[in-house]
C-alpha atoms as a PDB file:
ATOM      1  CA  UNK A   1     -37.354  20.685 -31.175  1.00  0.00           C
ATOM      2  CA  UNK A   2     -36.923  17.230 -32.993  1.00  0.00           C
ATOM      3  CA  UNK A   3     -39.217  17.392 -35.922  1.00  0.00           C
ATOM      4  CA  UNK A   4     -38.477  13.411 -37.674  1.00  0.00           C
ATOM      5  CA  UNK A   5     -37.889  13.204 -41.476  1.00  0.00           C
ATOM      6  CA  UNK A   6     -38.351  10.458 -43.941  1.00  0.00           C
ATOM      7  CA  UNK A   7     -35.775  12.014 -45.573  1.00  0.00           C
ATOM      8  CA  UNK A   8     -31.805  12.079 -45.133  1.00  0.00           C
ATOM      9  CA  UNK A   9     -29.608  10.098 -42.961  1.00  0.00           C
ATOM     10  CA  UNK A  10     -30.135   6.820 -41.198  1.00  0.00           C
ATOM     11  CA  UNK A  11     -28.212   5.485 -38.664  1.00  0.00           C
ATOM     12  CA  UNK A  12     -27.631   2.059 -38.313  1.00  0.00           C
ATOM     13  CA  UNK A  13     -28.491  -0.339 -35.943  1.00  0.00           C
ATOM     14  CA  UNK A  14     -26.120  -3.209 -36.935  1.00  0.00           C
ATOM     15  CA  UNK A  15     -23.747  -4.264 -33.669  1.00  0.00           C
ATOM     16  CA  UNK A  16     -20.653  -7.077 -34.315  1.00  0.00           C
ATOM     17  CA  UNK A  17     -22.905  -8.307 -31.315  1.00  0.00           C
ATOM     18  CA  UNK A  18     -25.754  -9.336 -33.550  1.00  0.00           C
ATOM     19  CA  UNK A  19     -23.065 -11.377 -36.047  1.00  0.00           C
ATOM     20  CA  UNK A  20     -22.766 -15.252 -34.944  1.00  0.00           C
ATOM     21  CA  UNK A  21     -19.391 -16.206 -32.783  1.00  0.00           C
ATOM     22  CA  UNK A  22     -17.692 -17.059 -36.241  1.00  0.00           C
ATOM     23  CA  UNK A  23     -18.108 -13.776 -38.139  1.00  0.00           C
ATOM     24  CA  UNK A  24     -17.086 -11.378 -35.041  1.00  0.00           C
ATOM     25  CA  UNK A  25     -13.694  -9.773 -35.379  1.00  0.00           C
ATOM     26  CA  UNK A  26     -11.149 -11.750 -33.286  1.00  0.00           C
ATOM     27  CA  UNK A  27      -9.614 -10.591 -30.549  1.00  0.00           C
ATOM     28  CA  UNK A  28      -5.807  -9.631 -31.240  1.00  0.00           C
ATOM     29  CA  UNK A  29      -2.985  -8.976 -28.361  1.00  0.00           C
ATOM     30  CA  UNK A  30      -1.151  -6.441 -29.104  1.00  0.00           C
ATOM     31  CA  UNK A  31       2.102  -4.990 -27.137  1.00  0.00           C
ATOM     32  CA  UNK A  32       2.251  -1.931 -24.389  1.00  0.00           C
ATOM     33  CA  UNK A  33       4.549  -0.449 -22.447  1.00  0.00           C
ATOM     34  CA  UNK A  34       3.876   1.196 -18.861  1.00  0.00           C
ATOM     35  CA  UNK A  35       6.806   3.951 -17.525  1.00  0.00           C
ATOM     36  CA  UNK A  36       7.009   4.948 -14.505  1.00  0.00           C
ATOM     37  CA  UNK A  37       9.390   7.711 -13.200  1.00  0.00           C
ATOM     38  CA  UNK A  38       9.776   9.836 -10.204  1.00  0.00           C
ATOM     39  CA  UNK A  39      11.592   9.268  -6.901  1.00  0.00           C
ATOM     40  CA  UNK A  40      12.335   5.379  -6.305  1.00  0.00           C
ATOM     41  CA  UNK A  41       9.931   5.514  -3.344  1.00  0.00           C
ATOM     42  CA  UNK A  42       7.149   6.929  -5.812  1.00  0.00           C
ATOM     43  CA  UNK A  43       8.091   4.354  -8.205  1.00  0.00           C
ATOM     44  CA  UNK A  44       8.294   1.231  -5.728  1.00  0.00           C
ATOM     45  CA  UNK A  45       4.946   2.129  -4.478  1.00  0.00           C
ATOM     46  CA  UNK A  46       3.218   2.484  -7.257  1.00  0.00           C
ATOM     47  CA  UNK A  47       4.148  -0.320  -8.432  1.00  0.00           C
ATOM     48  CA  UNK A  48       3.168  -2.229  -5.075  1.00  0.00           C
ATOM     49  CA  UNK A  49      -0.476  -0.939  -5.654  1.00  0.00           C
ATOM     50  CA  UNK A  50      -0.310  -2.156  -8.958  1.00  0.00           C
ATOM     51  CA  UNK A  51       0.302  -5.687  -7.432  1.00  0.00           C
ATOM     52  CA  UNK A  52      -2.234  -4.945  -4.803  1.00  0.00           C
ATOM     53  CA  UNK A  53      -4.950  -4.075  -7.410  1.00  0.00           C
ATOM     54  CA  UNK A  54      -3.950  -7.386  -9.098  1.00  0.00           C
ATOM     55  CA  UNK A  55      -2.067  -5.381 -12.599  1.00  0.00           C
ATOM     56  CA  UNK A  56       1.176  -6.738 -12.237  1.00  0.00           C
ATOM     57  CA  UNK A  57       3.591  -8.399 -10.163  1.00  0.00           C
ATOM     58  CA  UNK A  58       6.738  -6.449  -8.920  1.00  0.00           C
ATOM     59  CA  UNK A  59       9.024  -8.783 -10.792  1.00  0.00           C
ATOM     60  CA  UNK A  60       7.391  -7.586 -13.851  1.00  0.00           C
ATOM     61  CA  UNK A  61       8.793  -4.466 -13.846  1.00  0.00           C
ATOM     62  CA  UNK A  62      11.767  -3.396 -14.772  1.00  0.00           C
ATOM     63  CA  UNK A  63      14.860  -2.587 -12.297  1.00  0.00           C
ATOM     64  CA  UNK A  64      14.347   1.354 -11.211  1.00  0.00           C
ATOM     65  CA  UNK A  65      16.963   2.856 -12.940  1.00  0.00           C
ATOM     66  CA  UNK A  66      18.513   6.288 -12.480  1.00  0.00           C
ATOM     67  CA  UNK A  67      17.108   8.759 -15.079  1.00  0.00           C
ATOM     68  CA  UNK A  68      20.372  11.295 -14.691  1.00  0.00           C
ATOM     69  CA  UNK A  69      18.159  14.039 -13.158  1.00  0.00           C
ATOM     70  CA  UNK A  70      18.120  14.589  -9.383  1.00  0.00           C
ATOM     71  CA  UNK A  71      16.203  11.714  -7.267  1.00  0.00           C
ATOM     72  CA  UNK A  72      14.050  10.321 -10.320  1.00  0.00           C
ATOM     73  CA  UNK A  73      14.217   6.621 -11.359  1.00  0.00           C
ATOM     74  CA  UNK A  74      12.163   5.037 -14.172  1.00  0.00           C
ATOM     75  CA  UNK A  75      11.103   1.568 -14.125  1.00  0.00           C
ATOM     76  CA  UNK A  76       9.212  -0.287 -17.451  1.00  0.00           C
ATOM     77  CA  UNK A  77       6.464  -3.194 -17.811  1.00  0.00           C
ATOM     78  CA  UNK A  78       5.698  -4.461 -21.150  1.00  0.00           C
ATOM     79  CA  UNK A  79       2.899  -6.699 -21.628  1.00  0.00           C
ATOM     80  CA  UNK A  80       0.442  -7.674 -24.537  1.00  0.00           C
ATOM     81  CA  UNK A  81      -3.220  -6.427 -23.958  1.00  0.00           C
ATOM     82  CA  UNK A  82      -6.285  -7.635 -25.655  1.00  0.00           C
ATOM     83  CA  UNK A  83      -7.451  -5.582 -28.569  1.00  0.00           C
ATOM     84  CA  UNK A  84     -11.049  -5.933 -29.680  1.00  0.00           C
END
């Protein structure tokens, strides 16, 4: 059972939400990289739902490549993502 104590730790209550527009952190973008790999029909269509779900265009991505291992193919995005 939770018995309270005037003694010990407090948390705080302070949020970057409570600071005025000027004083919050700025947002920074900051690079990523998506790989895909598997069989080039995997990778095409994944990255047609990706278009679908409104992520990235096709054109985006890399060429599928050959990976040197039997029937997979990697492909690459890199975009810059907000940070916060």
């Amino acid at each position: 059972m939770f018995t309270p104590t005037s003694q010990g730790a407090f948390a705080s209550t302070f949020s970057d939400a409570s600071k005025p527009p000027t004083q919050r952190p700025v947002a920074q973008a900051e690079p990523v990289r998506h790989t895909l790999s598997g069989s080039l029909a995997a990778v095409q269509s994944t990255i047609k739902l990706l278009y679908k779900l409104g992520y990235a265009t096709p054109t985006d991505w890399s060429q599928p490549q050959p990976t040197g291992r039997h029937n997979e193919f990697i492909s690459v995005l890199k975009r810059r993502t907000t940070v916060r």
